[in-house]
Protein backbone atom coordinates (compact mmCIF):
# COMPACT_ATOMS: atom_id res chain seq x y z
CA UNK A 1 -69.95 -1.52 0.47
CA UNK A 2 -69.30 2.23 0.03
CA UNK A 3 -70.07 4.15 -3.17
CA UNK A 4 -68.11 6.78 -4.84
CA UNK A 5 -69.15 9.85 -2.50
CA UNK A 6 -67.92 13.84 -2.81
CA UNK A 7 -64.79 14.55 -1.13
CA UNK A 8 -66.76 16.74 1.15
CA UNK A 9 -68.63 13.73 2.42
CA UNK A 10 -65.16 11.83 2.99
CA UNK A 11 -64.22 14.93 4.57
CA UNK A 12 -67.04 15.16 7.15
CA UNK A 13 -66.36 11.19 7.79
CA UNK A 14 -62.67 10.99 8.37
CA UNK A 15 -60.09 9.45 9.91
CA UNK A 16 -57.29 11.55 11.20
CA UNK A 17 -55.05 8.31 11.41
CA UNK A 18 -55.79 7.09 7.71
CA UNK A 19 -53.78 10.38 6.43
CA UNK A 20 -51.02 8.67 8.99
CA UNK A 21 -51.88 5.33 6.93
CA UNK A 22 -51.29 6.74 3.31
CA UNK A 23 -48.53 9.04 4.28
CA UNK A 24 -46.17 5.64 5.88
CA UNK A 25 -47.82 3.74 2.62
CA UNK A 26 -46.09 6.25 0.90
CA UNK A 27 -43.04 6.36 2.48
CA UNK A 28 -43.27 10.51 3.41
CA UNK A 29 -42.20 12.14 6.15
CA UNK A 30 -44.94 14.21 7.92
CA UNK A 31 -42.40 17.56 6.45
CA UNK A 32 -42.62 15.76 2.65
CA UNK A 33 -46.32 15.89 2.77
CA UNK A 34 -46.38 19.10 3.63
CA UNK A 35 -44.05 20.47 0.80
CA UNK A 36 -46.25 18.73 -1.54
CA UNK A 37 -49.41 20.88 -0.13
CA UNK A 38 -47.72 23.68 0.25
CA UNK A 39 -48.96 23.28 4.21
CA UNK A 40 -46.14 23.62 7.40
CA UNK A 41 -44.84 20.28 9.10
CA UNK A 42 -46.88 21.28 12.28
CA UNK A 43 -50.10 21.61 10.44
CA UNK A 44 -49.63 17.98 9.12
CA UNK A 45 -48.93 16.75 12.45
CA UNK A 46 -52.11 18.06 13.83
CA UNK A 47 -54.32 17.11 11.10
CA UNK A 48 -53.11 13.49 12.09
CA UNK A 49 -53.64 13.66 15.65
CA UNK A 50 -57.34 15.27 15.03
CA UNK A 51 -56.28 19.13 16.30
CA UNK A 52 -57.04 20.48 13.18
CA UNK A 53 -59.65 19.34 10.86
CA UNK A 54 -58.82 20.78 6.82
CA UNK A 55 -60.76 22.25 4.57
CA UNK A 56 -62.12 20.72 1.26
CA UNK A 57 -59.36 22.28 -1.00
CA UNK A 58 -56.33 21.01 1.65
CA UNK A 59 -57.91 17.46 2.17
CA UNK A 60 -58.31 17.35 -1.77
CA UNK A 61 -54.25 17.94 -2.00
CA UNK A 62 -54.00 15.47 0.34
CA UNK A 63 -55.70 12.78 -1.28
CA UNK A 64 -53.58 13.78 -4.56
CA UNK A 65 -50.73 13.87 -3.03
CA UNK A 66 -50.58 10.49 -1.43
CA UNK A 67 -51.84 9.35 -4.83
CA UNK A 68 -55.24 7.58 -3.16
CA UNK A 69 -59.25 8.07 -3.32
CA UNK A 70 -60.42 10.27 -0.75
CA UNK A 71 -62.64 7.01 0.37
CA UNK A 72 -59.17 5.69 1.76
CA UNK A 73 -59.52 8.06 4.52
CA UNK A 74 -62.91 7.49 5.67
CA UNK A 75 -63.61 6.02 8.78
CA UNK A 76 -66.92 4.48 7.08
CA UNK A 77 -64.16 1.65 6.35
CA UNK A 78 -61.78 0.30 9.12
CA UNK A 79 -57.96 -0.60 8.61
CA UNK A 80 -57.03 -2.61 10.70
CA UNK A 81 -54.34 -1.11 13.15
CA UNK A 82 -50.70 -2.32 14.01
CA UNK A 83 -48.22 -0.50 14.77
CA UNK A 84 -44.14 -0.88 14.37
CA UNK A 85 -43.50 -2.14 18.08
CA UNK A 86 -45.82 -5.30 17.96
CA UNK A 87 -43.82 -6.42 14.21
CA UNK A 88 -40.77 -9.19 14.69
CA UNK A 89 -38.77 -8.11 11.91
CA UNK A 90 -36.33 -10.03 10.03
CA UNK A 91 -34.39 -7.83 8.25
CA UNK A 92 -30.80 -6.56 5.94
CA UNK A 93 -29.36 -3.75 7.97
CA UNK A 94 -30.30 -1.38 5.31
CA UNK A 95 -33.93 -1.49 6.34
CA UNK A 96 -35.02 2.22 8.01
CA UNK A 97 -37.68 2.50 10.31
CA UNK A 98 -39.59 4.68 7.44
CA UNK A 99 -39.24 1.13 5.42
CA UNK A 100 -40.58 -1.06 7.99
CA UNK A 101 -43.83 1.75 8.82
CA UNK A 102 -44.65 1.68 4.51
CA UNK A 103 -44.37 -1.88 4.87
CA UNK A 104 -46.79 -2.17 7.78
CA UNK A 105 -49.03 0.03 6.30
CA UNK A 106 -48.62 -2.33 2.58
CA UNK A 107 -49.84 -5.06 5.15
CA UNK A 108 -52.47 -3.36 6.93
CA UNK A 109 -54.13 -2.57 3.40
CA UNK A 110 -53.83 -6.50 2.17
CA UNK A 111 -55.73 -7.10 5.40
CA UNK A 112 -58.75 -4.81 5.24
CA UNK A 113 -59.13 -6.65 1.73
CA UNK A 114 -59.36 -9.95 3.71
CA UNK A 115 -61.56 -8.43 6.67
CA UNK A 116 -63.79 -6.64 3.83
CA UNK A 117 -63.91 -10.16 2.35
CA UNK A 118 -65.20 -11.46 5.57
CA UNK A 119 -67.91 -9.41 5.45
CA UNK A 120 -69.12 -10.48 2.62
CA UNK A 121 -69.21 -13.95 3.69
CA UNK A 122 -66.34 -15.65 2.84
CA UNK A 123 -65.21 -17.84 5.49
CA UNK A 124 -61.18 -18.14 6.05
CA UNK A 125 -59.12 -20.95 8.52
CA UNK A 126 -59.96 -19.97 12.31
CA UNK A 127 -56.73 -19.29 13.65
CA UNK A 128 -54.96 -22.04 15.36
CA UNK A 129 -51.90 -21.15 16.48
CA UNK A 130 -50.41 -22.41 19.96
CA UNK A 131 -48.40 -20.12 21.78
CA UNK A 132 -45.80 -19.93 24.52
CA UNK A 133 -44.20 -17.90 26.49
CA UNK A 134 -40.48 -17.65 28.32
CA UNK A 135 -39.16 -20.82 26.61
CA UNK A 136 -35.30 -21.63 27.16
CA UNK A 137 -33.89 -22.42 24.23
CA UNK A 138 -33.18 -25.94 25.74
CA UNK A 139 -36.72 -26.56 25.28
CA UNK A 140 -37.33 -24.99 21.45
CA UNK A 141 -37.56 -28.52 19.92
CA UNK A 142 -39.64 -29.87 22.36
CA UNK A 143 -41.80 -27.09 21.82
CA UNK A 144 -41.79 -27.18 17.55
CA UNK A 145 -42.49 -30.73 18.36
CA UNK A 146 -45.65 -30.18 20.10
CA UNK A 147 -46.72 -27.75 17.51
CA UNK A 148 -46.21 -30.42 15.21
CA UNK A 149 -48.24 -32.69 17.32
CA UNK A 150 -51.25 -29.80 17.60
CA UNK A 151 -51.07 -29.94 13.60
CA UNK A 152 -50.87 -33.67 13.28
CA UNK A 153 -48.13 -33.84 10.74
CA UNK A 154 -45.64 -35.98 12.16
CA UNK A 155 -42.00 -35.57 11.65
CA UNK A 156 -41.64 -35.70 8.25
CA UNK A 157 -40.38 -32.81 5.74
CA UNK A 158 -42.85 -30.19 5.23
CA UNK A 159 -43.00 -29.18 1.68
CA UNK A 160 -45.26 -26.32 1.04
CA UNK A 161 -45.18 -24.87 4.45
CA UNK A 162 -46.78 -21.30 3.18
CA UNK A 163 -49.91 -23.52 2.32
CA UNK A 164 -49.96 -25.62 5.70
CA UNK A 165 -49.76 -21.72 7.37
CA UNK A 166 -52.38 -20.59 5.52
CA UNK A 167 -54.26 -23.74 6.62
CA UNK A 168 -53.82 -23.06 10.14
CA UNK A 169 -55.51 -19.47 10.09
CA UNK A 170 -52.11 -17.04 8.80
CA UNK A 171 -52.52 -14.68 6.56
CA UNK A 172 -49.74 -14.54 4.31
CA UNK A 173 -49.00 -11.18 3.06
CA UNK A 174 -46.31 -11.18 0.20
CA UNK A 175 -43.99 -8.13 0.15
CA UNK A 176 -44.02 -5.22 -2.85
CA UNK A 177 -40.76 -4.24 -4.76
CA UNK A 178 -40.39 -1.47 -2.53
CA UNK A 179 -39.56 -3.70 0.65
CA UNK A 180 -36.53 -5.87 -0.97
CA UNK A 181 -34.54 -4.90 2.07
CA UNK A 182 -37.21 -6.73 4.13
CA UNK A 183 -37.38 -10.32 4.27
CA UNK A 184 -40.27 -11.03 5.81
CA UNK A 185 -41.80 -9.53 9.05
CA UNK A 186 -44.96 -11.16 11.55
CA UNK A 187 -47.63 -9.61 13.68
CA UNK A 188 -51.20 -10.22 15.22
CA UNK A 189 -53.56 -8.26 13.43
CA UNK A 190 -57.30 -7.76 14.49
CA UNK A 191 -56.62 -11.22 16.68
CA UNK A 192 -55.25 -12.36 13.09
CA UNK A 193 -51.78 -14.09 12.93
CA UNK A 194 -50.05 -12.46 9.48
CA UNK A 195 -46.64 -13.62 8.07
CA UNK A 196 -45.32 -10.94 5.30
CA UNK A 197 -42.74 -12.26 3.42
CA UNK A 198 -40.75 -11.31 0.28
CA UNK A 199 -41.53 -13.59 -2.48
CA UNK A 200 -38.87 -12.51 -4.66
CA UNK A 201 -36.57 -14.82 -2.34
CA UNK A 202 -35.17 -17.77 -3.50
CA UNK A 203 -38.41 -20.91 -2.28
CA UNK A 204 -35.61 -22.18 0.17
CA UNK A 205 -34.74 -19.19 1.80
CA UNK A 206 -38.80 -18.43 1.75
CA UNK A 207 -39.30 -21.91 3.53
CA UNK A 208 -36.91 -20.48 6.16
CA UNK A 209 -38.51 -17.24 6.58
CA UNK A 210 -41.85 -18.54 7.15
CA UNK A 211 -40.76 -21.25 9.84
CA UNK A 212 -38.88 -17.97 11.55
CA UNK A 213 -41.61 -15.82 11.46
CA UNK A 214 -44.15 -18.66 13.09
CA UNK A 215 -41.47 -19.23 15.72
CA UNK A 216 -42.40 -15.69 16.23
CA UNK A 217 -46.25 -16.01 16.57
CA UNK A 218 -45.60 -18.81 18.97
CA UNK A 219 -43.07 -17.74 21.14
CA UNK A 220 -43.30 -13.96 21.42
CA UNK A 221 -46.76 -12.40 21.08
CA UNK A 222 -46.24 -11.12 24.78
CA UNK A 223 -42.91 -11.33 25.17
CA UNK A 224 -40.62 -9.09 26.34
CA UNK A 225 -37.44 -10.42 24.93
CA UNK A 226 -34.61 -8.19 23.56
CA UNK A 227 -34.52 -8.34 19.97
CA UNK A 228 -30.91 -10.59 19.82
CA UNK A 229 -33.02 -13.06 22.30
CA UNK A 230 -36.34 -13.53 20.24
CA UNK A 231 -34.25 -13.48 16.55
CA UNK A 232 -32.14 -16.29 18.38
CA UNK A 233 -35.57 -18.40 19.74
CA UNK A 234 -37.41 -17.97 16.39
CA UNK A 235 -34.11 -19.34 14.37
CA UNK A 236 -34.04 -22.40 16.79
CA UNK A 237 -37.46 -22.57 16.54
CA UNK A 238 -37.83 -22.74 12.55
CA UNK A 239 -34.87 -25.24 11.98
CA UNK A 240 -36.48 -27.25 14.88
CA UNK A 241 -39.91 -27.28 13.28
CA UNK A 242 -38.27 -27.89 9.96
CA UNK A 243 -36.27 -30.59 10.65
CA UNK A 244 -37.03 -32.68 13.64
CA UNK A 245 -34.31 -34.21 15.20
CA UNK A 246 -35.43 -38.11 15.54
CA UNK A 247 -35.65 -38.19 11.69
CA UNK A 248 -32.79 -35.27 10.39
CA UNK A 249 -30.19 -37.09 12.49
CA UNK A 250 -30.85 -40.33 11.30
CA UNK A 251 -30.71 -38.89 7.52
CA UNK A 252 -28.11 -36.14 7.85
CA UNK A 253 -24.11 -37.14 6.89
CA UNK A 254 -22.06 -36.37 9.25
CA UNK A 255 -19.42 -35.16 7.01
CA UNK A 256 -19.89 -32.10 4.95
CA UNK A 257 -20.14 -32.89 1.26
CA UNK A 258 -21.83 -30.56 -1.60
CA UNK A 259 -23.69 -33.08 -3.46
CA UNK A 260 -25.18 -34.97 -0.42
CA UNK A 261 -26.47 -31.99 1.16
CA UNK A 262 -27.85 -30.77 -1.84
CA UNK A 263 -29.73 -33.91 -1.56
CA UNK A 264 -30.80 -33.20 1.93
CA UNK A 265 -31.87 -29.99 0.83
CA UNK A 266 -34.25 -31.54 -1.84
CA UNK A 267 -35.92 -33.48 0.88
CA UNK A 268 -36.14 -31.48 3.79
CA UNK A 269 -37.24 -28.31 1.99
CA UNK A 270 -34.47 -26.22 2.97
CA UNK A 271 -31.58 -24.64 2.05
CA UNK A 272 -28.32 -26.11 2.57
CA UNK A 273 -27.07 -23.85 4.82
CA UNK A 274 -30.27 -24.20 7.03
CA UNK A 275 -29.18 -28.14 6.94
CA UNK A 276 -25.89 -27.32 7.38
CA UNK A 277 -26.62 -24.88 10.78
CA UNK A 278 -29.35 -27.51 11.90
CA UNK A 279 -26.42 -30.71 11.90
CA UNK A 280 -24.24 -28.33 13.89
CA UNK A 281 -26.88 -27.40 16.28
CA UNK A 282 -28.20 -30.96 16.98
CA UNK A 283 -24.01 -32.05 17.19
CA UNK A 284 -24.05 -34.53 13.64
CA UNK A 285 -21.66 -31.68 11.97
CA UNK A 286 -18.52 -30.87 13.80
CA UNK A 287 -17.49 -26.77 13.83
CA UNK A 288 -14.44 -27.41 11.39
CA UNK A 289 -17.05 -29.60 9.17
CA UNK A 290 -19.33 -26.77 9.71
CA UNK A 291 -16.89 -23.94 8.44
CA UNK A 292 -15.50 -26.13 5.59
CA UNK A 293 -18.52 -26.47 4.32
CA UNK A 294 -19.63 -22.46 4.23
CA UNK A 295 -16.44 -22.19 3.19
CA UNK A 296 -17.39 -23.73 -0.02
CA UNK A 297 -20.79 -22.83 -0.61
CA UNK A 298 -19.27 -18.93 -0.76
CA UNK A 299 -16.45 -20.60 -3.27
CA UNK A 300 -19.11 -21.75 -5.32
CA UNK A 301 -20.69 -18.32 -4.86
CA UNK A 302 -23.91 -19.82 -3.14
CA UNK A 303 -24.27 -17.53 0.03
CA UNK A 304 -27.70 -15.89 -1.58
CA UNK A 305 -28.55 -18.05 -4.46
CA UNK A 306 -28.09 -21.52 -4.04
CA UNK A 307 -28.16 -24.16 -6.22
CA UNK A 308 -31.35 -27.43 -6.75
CA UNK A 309 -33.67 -24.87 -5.96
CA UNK A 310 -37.31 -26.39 -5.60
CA UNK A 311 -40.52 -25.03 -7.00
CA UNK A 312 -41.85 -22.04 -4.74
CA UNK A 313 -45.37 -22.31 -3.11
CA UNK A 314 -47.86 -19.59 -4.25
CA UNK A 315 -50.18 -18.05 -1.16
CA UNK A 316 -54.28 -19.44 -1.86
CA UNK A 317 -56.26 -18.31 0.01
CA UNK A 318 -56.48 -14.71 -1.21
CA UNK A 319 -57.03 -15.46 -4.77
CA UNK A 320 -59.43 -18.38 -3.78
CA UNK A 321 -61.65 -15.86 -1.49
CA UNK A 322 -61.75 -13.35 -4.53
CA UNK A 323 -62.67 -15.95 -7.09
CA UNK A 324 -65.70 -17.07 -4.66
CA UNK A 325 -67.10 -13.29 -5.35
CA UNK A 326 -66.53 -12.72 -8.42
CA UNK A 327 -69.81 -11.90 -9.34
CA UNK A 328 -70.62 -9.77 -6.79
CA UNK A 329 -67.91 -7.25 -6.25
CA UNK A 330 -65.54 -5.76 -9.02
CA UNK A 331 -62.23 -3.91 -9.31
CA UNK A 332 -64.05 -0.23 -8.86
CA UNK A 333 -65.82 -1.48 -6.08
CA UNK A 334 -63.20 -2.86 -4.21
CA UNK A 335 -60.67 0.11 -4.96
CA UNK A 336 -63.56 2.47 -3.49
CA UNK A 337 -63.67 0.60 -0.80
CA UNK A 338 -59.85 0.54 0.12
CA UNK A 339 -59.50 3.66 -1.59
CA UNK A 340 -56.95 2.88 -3.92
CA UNK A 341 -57.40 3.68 -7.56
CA UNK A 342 -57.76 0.55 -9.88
CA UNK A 343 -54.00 0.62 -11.42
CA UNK A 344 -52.72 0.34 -7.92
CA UNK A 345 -55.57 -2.47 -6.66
CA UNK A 346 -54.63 -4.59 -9.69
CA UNK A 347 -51.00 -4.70 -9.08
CA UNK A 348 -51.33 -5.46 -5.35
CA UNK A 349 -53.64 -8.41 -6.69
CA UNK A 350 -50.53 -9.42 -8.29
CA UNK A 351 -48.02 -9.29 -5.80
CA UNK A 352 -50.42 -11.44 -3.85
CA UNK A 353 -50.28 -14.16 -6.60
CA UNK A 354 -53.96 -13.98 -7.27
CA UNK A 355 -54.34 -15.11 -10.97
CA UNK A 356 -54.88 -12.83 -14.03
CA UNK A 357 -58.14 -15.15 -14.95
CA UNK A 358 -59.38 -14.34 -11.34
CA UNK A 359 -58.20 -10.16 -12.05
CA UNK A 360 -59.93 -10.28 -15.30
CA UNK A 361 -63.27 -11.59 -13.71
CA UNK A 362 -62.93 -8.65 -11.53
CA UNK A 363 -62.59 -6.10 -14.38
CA UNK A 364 -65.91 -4.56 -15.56
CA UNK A 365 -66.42 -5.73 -19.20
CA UNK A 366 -66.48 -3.16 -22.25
CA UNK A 367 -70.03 -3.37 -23.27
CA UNK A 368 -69.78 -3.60 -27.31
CA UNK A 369 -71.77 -1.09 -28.78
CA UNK A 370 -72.97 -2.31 -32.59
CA UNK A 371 -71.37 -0.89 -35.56
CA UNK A 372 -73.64 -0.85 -38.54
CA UNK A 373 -72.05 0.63 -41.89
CA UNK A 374 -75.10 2.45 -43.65
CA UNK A 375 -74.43 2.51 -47.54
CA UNK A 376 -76.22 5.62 -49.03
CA UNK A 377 -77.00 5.56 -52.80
CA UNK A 378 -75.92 8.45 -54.64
């Protein structure tokens, strides 16, 4: 584990690409970053391709100005790399391409805490993901099915799926506040499969996500799909994996009606417009059922936040891997070692769900110094 070092040490061991790191963590431009140092665009740009090296006082502003350590940019440590190309992205419209890099970056980060984890012993899931390539979407279900088969879980509903993915080897990164346009995103990381998701969705919507974004892992880490083509596959995919057909079908009305598919949603773990979608693409829902029944949910004013929600599943492993070091590592230690500073370490910790009691165990404890009252005789 790194110590607290000068910045002239950082300096001497950096990374040109970790000032690309904090600057998309940031959400600057490579011209923002340079108004805030008072540098030109075109110096920034070669400091991050490793033309020019700066000196002390610039990398210093740096540091300050992307609001990290100057550890963060040593290449003592190593992020793990991904870049914006090898993300599947499921996304609002809204969501810019500066979005998606801070976002990948806010990823990257939650990783090296896993991969610095590692090294200190903690053992995670191997991966075990199967994966296919240049499947019609005739044969999606077959495939979700053998997935299902390769996990052993039958073909009943799948409550919890975040915790069977984490099982399996994913990482499951939860989005900050600053990616609410996102809804989740998946990539291959150092080998790694990694969901990100948004947790402030509703847990049905979440559900959805996830099965999406393995569709993803399985179907496209090499392919070369157009985007329309692999967001069609992984939506096939999830409702297929969700809701296999030999069991929905015999347990899905054929009719539309509010209060039964709320019902269905309760037991399949899904919303009800995921049920809805999945009758219609297996043929038990009719296309006038179909619109009748989105009809209504948007009467009821439903289309985002639906109603018989059930409870959301919190990511584990995380919070479990930091509560098997507890005594060896703390919150200074770790934010050296990403170089974050301790405010910023602590309320990542949070977004990931890991629990205060395992946050406070991380804090360094206020030593109590004794307080004597001395009573002097006049």
């Amino acid at each position: 584990m790194s110590q607290a070092r000068t910045s002239k040490f950082y300096l001497d061991n950096f990374s040109p690409s970790k000032i690309t790191l904090a600057r998309e963590l940031r959400g600057l431009s490579k011209k923002a970053l340079a108004e805030k140092i008072q540098k030109t665009p075109s110096a920034v740009t070669q400091i991050e391709n490793g033309t020019l090296k700066p000196d002390v006082d610039t990398f210093t502003s740096i540091a300050m100005a992307l609001s990290v350590r100057p550890s963060f940019f040593s290449d003592v440590s190593v992020t793990p790399d991904a870049s914006l190309t090898e993300c599947n992205f499921r996304s609002k419209r809204a969501a810019t391409q500066g979005l998606k890099k801070q976002s990948i970056a806010y990823g990257r980060i939650v990783v090296q805490l896993f991969e610095f984890l590692e090294g200190l012993g903690v053992s995670f899931p191997t991966a075990n993901i199967p994966k296919y390539n240049d499947v019609p979407l005739t044969k999606l279900d077959r495939i979700a099915g053998s997935v299902r088969d390769h996990w052993n879980l039958g073909v009943s509903p799948l409550p919890g799926l975040m915790n069977l993915l984490e099982e399996h080897g994913v990482f499951i990164i939860l989005l900050d506040a600053n990616s609410s346009n996102l809804d989740a995103y998946s990539t291959y990381i150092d080998g790694r499969p990694c969901i990100m998701v948004d947790y402030n969705k509703s847990a049905s919507r979440q559900q959805f996500d996830l099965a999406h974004e393995l569709g993803h892992l399985v179907l496209h880490e090499d392919s070369e799909a157009n985007l329309v083509n692999k967001e069609r596959e992984a939506n096939w995919f999830g409702g297929s994996f969700l809701a296999p057909a030999e069991l929905f079908r015999q347990e899905c009305p054929r009719r539309w009606h509010y209060s039964a598919y709320l019902e269905l949603k309760q037991r399949w773990h899904m919303s009800i417009q995921a049920c809805m979608y999945r009758a219609k693409q297996l043929n038990i829902m009719t296309d006038s059922s179909y619109r009748w029944g989105m009809k209504q949910i948007s009467m009821r004013n439903e289309r985002i936040n639906e109603g018989g929600e059930f409870e959301k599943t919190k990511p584990v492993l995380l919070a479990q891997a930091l509560d098997l070091v507890k005594d060896e590592v703390s919150i200074p230690q770790l934010s050296e070692e990403l170089g974050l500073n301790s405010a910023e370490l602590i309320s990542l910790l949070e977004v990931q769900q890991v629990p205060a009691s395992v946050v406070e165990a991380l804090s360094p404890k206020l030593k109590q110094q004794s307080k004597i009252v001395s009573i002097r005789r006049q």
